[in-house]
Structure formats: structure tokens, C-alpha cells
Protein backbone atom coordinates (compact mmCIF):
# COMPACT_ATOMS: atom_id res chain seq x y z
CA UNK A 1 8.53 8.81 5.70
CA UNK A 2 9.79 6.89 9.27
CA UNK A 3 6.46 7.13 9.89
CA UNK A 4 4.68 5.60 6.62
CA UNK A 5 7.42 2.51 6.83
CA UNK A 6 6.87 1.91 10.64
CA UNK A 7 2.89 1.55 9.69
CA UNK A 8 3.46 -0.94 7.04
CA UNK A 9 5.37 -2.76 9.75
CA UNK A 10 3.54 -2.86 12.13
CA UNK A 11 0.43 -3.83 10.32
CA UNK A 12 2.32 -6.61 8.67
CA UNK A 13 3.16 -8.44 11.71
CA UNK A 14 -0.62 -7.70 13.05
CA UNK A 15 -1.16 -9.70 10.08
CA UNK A 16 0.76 -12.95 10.42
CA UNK A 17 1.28 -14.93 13.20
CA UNK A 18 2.71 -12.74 15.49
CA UNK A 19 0.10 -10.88 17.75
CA UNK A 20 0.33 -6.32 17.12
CA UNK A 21 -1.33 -3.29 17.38
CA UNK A 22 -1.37 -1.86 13.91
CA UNK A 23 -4.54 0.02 14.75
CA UNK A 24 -2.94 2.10 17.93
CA UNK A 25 0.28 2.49 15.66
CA UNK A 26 -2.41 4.03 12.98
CA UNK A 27 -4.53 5.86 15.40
CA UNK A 28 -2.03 7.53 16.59
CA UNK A 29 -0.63 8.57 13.64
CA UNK A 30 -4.14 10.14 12.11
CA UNK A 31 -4.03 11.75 15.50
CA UNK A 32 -0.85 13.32 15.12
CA UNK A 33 -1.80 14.53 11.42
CA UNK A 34 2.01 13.27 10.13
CA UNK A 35 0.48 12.50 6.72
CA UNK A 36 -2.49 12.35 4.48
CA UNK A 37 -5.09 10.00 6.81
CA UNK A 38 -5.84 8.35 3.05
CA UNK A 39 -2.11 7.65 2.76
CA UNK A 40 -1.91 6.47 6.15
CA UNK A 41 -4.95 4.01 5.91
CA UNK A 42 -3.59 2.49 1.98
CA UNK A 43 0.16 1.66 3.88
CA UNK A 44 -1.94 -0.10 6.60
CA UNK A 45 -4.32 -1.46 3.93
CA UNK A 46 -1.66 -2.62 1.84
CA UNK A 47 1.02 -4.01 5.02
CA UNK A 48 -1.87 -5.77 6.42
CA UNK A 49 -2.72 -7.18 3.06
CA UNK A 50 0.31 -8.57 2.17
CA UNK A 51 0.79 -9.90 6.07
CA UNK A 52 -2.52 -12.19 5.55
CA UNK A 53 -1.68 -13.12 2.20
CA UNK A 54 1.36 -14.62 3.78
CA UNK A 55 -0.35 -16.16 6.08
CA UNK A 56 -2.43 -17.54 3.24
CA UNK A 57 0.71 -18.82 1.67
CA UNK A 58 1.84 -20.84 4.50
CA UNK A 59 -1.55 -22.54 4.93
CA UNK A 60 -1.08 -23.48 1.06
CA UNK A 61 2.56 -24.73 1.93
CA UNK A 62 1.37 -26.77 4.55
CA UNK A 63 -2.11 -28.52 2.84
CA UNK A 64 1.15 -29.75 0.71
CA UNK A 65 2.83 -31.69 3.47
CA UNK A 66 0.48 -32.35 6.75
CA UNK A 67 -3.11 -33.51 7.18
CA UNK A 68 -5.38 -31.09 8.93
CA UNK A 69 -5.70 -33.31 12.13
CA UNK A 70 -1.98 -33.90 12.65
CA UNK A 71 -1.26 -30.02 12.07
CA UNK A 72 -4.00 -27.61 13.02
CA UNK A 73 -4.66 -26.65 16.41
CA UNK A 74 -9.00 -27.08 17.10
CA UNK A 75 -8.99 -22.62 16.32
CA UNK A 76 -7.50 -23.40 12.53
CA UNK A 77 -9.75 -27.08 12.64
CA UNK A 78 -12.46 -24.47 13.57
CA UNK A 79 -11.89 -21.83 10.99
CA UNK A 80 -11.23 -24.43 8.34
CA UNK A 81 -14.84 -25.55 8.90
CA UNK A 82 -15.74 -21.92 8.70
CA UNK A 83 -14.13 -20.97 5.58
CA UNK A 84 -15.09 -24.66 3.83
CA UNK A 85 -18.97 -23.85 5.00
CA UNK A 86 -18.64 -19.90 3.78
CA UNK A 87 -15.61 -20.05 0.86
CA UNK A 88 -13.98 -17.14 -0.07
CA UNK A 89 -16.89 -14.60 1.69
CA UNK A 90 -15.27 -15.99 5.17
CA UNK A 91 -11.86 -13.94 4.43
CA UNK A 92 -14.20 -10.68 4.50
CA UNK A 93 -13.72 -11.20 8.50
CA UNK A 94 -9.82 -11.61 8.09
CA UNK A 95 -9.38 -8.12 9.99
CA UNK A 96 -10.99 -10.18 13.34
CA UNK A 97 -8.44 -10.25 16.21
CA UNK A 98 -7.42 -13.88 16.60
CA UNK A 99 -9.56 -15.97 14.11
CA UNK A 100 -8.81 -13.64 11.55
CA UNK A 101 -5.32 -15.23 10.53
CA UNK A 102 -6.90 -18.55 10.89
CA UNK A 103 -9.14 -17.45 8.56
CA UNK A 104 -6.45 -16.49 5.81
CA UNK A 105 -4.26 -20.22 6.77
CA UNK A 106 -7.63 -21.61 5.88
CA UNK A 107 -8.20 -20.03 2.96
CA UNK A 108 -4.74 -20.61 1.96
CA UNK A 109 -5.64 -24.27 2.89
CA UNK A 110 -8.26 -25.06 0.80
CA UNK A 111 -6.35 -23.06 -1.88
CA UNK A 112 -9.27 -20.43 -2.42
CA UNK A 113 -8.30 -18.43 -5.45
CA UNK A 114 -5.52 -15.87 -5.16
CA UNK A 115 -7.63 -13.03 -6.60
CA UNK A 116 -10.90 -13.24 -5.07
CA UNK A 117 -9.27 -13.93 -2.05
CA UNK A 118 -6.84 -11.12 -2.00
CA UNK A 119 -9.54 -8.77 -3.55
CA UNK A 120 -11.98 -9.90 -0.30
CA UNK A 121 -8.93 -9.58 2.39
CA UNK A 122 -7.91 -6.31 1.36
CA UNK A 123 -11.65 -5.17 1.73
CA UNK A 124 -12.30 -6.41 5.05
CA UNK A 125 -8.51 -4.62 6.23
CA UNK A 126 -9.74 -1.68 4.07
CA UNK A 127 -12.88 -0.93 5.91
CA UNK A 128 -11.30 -1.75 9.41
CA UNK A 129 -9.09 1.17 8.77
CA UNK A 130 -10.85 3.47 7.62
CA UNK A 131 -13.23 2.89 10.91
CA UNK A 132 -10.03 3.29 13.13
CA UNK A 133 -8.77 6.22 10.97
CA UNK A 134 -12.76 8.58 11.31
CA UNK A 135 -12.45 7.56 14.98
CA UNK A 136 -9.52 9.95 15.29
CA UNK A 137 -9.30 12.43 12.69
């Protein structure tokens, strides 16, 4: 159970701003065969999820109070083009290293709906995870 909870950790951080290595933390633990690999992949799934979604929360917080020039760095300027240009499809790639949570601040940004953007998030996190998880069963 130390295990399941240190997963959900770990890929929640991945998922914010803070940089982390959800995918070693799961490979390692499909590796080890501690619990079901479809148990271990939905705790990522779902930690991961709910990391982006924050970050998609703070993006909506700060559309509220700061212009895009004065607050985003040219990475968020670039994603926000990205996701504006794309919509909601763009949060498909919000398992990327490094433009992914740009992607979700974006989203958040431009205050893509909650549901189609959650629903698209959790697929893109989904399918990274399952990758990582046949790579090491």
C-alpha cells in the first residue's frame, strides 16, 4: 500500500511544476511485481491527472490577475500559441517532458473546458503509462 501512495506522489509532482520521475518510480514498480501492473498504471494515471489539472488551475488563477506578456515566460507564450492554434486536442501531449505542463497552464489559461480537458489529459497520461508499464512487465 507504501507502494501505491508513493506512485501517486511521485506522479503528482511529475505533474506540476516541480520536475520528477514518475515513470522510473512506476517502472520499477511493474518490475518488482508489488501490485496489479493495471493498478499500478490507474494510481499513476490518476496522480498525474490530478497534478496537471492543478497546473490547469493555476493558469486559470492567473488569466484572472496578469496579462500573458507580463507573466509567461516565451515556453508558456509558446505553448499558449500552441494550445490557442490546436484547443483542447493540444492537452493530448500533456504527458511531454517540459512543454507538457505548459500545455495544461495554457489550457487552464484560455479556460478550455474542465471536462474535455480533463477527459483529453488523462488520455494522453493514460497511454504514456501503459507504454512505460509493457516496457517492463
Amino acid at each position: 500500500m507504501l507502494e501505491l501512495w508513493g506512485l501517486f506522489v511521485s506522479a503528482f509532482i511529475s505533474s506540476t511544476i516541480a520536475p520528477g520521475g514518475s515513470e522510473a518510480v512506476l517502472a520499477y514498480l511493474v518490475a518488482e511485481q508489488v501490485e496489479p501492473v493495471i493498478l499500478l498504471v490507474a494510481v499513476a494515471t490518476i496522480g498525474n491527472t490530478l497534478g496537471a489539472l492543478t497546473t490547469w488551475w493555476l493558469g486559470s488563477l492567473a488569466a484572472k490577475k496578469f496579462s500573458a506578456e507580463h507573466l509567461l515566460d516565451s515556453k508558456k507564450q509558446k505553448a499558449l500559441r500552441w494550445v490557442q492554434h490546436w484547443g483542447y486536442w493540444s492537452l493530448l501531449f500533456s504527458w511531454l517532458p517540459v512543454v507538457g505542463d505548459a500545455l495544461c497552464f495554457a489550457g487552464g489559461w484560455l479556460k478550455l473546458p474542465l471536462f474535455i480537458s480533463t477527459v483529453l489529459i488523462c488520455a494522453g497520461k493514460l497511454f504514456r503509462y501503459l507504454f512505460v508499464a509493457y516496457w517492463f512487465v
